[in-house]
Protein backbone atom coordinates (compact mmCIF):
# COMPACT_ATOMS: atom_id res chain seq x y z
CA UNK A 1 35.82 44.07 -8.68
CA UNK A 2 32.86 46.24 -9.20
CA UNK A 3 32.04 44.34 -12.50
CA UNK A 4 31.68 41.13 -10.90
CA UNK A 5 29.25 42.13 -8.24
CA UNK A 6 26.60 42.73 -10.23
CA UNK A 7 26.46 39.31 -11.57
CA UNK A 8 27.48 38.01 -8.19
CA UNK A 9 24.02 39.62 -7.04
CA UNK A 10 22.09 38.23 -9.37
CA UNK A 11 23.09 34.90 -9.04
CA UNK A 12 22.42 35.25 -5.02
CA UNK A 13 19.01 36.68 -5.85
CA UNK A 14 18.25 33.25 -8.36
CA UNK A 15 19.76 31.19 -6.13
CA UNK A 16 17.27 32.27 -3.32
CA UNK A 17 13.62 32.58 -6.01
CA UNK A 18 14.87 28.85 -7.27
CA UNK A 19 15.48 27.81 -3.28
CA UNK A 20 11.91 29.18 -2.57
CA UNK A 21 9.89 28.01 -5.23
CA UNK A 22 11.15 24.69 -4.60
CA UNK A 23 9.96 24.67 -1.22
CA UNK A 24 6.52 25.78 -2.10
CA UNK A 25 6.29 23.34 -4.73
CA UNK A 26 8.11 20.61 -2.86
CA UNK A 27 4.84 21.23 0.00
CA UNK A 28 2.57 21.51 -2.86
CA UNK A 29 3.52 17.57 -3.86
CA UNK A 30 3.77 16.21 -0.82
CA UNK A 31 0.15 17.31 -0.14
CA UNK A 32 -1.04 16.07 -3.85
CA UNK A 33 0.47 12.72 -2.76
CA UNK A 34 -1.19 12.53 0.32
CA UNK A 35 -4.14 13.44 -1.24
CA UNK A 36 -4.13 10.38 -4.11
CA UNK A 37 -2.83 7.75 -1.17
CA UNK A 38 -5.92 8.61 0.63
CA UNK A 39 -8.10 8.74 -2.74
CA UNK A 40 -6.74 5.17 -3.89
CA UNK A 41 -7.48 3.97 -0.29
CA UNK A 42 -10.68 4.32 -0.77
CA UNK A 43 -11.08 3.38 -4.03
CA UNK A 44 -9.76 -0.22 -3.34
CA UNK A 45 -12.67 -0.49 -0.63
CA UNK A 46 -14.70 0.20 -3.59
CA UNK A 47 -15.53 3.69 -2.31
CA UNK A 48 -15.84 6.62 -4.82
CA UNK A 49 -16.08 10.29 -2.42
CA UNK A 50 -16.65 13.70 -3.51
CA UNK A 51 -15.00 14.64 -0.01
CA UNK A 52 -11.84 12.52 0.44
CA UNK A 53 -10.58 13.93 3.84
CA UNK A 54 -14.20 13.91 5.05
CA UNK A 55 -15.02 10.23 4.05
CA UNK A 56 -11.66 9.46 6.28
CA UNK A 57 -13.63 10.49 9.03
CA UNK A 58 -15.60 7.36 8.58
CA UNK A 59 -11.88 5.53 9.17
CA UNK A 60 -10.50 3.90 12.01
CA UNK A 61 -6.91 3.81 11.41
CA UNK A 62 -4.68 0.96 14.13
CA UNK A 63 -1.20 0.76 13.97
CA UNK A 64 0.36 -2.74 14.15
CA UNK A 65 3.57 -3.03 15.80
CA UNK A 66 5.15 -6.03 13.55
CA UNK A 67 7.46 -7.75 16.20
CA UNK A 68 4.84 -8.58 18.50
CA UNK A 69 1.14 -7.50 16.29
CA UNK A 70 -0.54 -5.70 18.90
CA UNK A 71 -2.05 -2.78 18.70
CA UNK A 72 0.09 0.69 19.19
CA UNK A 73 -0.82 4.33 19.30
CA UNK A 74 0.63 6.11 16.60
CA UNK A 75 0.54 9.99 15.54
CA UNK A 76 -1.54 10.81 12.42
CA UNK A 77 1.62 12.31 10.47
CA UNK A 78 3.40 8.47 10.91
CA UNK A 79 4.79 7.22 7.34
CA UNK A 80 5.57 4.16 7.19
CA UNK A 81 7.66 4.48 3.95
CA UNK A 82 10.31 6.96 5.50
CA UNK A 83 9.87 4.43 8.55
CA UNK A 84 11.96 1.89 6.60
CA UNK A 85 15.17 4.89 6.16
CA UNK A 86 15.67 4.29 9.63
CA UNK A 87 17.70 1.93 11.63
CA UNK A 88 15.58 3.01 15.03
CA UNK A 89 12.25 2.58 13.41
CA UNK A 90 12.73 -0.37 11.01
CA UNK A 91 14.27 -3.93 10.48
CA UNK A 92 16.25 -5.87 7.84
CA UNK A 93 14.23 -8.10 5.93
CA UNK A 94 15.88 -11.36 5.96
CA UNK A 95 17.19 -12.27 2.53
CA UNK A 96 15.19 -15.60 2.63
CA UNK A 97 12.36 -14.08 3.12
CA UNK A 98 12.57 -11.27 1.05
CA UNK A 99 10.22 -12.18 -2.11
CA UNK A 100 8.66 -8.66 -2.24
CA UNK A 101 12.69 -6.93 -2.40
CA UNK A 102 11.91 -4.60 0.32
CA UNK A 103 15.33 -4.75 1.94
CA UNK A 104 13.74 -2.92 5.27
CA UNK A 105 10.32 -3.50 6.74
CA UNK A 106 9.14 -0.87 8.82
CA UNK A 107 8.09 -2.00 12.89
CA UNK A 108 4.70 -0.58 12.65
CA UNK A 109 2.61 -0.44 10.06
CA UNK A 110 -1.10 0.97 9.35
CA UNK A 111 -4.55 -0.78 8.73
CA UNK A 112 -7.51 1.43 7.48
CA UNK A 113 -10.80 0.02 9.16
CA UNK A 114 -14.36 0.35 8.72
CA UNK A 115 -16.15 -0.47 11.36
CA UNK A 116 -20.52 -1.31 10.57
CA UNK A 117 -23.45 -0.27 13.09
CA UNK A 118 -22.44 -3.20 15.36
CA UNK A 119 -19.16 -1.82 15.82
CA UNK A 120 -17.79 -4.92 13.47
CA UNK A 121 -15.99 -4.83 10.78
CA UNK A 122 -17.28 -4.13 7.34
CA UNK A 123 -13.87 -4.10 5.50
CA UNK A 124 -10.16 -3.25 5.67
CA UNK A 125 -7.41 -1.89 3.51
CA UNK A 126 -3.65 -2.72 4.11
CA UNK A 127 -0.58 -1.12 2.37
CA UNK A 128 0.96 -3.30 0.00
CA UNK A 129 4.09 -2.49 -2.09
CA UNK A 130 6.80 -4.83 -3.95
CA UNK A 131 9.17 -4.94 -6.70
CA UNK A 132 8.23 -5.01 -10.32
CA UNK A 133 10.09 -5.00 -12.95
CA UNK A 134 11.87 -1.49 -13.08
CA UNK A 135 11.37 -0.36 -9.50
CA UNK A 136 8.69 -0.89 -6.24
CA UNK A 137 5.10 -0.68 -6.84
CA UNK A 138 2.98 0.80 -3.99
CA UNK A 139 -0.40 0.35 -3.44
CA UNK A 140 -3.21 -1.24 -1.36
CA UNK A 141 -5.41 -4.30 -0.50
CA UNK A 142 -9.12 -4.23 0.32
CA UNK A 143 -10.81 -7.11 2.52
CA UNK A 144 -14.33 -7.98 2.97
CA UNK A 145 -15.75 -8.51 6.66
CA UNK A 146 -13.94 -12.28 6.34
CA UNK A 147 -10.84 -10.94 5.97
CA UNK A 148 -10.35 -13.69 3.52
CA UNK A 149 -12.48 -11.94 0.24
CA UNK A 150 -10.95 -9.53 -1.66
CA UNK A 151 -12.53 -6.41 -2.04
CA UNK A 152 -10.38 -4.29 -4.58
CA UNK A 153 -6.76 -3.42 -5.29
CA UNK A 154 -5.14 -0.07 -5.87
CA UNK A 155 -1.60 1.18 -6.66
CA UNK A 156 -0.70 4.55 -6.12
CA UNK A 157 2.73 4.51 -7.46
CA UNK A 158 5.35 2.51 -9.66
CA UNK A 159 7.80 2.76 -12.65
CA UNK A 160 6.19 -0.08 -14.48
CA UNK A 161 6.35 0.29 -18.60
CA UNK A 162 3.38 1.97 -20.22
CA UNK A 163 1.06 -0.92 -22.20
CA UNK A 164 2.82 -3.58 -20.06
CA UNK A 165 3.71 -3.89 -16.20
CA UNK A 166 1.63 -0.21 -15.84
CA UNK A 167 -1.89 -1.45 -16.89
CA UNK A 168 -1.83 -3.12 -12.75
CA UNK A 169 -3.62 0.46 -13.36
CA UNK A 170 -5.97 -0.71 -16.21
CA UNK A 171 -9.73 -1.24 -14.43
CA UNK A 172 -10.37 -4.32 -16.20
CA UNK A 173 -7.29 -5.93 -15.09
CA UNK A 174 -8.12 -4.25 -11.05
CA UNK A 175 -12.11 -5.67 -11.38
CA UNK A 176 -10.74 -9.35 -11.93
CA UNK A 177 -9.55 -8.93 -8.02
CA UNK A 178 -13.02 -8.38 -6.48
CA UNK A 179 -14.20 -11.66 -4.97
CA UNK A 180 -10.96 -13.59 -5.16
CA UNK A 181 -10.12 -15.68 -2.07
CA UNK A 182 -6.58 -14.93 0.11
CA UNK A 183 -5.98 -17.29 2.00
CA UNK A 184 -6.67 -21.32 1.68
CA UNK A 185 -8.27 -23.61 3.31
CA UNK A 186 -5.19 -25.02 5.53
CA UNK A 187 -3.64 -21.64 5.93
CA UNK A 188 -1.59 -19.90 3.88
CA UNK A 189 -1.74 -17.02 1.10
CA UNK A 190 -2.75 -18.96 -2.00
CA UNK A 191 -3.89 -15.48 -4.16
CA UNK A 192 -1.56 -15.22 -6.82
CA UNK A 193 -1.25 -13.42 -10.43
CA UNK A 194 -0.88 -15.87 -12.89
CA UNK A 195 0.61 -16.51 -16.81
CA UNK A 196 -2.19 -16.41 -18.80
CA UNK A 197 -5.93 -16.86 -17.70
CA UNK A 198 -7.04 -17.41 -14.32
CA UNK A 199 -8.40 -20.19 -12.90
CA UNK A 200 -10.21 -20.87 -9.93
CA UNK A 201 -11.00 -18.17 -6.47
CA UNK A 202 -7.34 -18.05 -5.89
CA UNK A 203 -5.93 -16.70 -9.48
CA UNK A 204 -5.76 -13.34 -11.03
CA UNK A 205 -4.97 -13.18 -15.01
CA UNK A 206 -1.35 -12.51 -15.79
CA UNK A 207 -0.55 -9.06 -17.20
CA UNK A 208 0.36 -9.77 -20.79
CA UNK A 209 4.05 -9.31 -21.46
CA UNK A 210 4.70 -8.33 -17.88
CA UNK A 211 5.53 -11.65 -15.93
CA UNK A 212 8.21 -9.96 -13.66
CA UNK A 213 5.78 -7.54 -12.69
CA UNK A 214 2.86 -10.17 -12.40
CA UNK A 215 5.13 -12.16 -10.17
CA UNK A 216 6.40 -8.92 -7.89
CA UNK A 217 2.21 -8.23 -7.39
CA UNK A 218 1.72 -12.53 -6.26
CA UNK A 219 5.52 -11.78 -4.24
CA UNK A 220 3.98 -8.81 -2.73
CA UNK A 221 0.95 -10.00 -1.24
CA UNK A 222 2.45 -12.92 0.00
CA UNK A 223 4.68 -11.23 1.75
CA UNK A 224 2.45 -8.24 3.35
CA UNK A 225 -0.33 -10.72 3.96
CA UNK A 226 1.22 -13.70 5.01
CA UNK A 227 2.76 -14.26 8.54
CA UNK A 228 5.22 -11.67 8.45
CA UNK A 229 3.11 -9.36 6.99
CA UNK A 230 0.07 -7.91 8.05
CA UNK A 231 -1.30 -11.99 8.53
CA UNK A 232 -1.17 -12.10 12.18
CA UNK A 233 -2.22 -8.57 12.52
CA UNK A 234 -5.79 -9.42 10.92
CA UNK A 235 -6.29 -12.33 13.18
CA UNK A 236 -5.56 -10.01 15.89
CA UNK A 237 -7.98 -7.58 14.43
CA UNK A 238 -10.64 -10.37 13.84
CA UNK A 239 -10.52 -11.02 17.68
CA UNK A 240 -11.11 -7.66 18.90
CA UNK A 241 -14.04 -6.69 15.71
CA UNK A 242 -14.40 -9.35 13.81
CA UNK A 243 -18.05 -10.87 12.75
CA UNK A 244 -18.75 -14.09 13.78
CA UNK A 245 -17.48 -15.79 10.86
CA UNK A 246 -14.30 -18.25 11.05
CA UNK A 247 -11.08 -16.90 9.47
CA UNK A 248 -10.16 -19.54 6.63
């Protein structure tokens, strides 16, 4: 009996370092995460910041409650992502509608808003994510002040195959985004990622040898920008700080 509680012990005592270093590290991650969301949030506004969590201070950040796209208060912790693990705090996406493969949308979801000296806006950045080839990609949209012009694109995370579906990471492919036109003239999301080379305000060049994930990217922002997406929530948004300038 004696001769197994030694090793009995031991085990205990490895059983509780392993349990506590994988805390620690576990916290450690979650705050390097946070960290690169907030870095690639500003990086699709086109904003490069020695201080990250100082240059958020520059942020207004609404919450959009989906169902009826007004504005609600939300706490600052909020993720939308575990959002979507619960019944309570998230909805089935219809299978019809379901181009991005989401499977549940969360009811309230975040826009990241810079407001100019005239208290107007100057550009937003909504979440986007979607599925690819081998799993969702998540990332983010930038608008200009029309809400219409894009102003960058950023993911943050995905399983997408190195040389193929991953180079949505490759700046070349991210600078062809910049000044490409959402929505069209009658209405509509008309942005899409097309086979082969680009044509026109409304195309982005395909990602060669990745068409599944080219199409999830077009699926996604379809979806998160069109009208049961974030697309009501902007025209909302446009009422309350919008410039002057009609929403195409």
């Amino acid at each position: 009996m004696r001769s197994l509680l030694i090793p009995l012990l031991a085990c205990i005592a490895c059983a509780v370092i392993v349990s506590v270093t994988a805390v620690s590290v576990r916290e450690k991650q979650n705050e390097n995460l946070e960290y690169d969301k907030k870095t690639k949030i500003l990086l699709a506004a086109g904003i490069i910041a020695e201080n990250i969590d100082e240059e958020f201070t520059n942020i207004t950040t609404l919450y959009i409650d989906f169902k009826n796209n007004e504005l609600v208060e939300m706490e600052d912790s909020y993720d939308p992502i575990k959002a979507t693990f619960n019944q309570n705090t998230s909805t089935l996406v219809p299978k019809e509608k379901d181009i991005a493969i989401l499977k549940r949308r969360e009811n309230i979801g975040p826009v990241y808003l810079w407001l100019n000296d005239k208290n107007s806006i100057d550009k937003v950045v909504v979440p986007i994510r979607g599925y690819g080839l081998w799993g969702t990609l998540y990332g983010y949209l930038s608008l200009d002040s029309d809400l219409n012009t894009v102003r960058g694109i950023e993911f943050y995370d995905h399983k997408e195959t190195p040389g193929l579906g991953a180079e949505v990471e490759n700046q070349d492919w991210k600078d062809l985004w910049e000044g490409k036109l959402l929505y069209g003239s009658h209405g509509g999301v008309q942005l899409k990622v097309v086979k082969g080379s680009a044509k026109g305000k409304y195309q982005i060049n395909g990602l060669s040898g990745a068409t599944l994930t080219s199409n999830g990217v077009s699926n996604m922002i379809n979806y998160w920008l069109g009208s049961d997406g974030y697309g009501p929530a902007l025209k909302k948004i446009k009422s309350l700080y919008g410039p002057q300038v009609a929403m195409q």
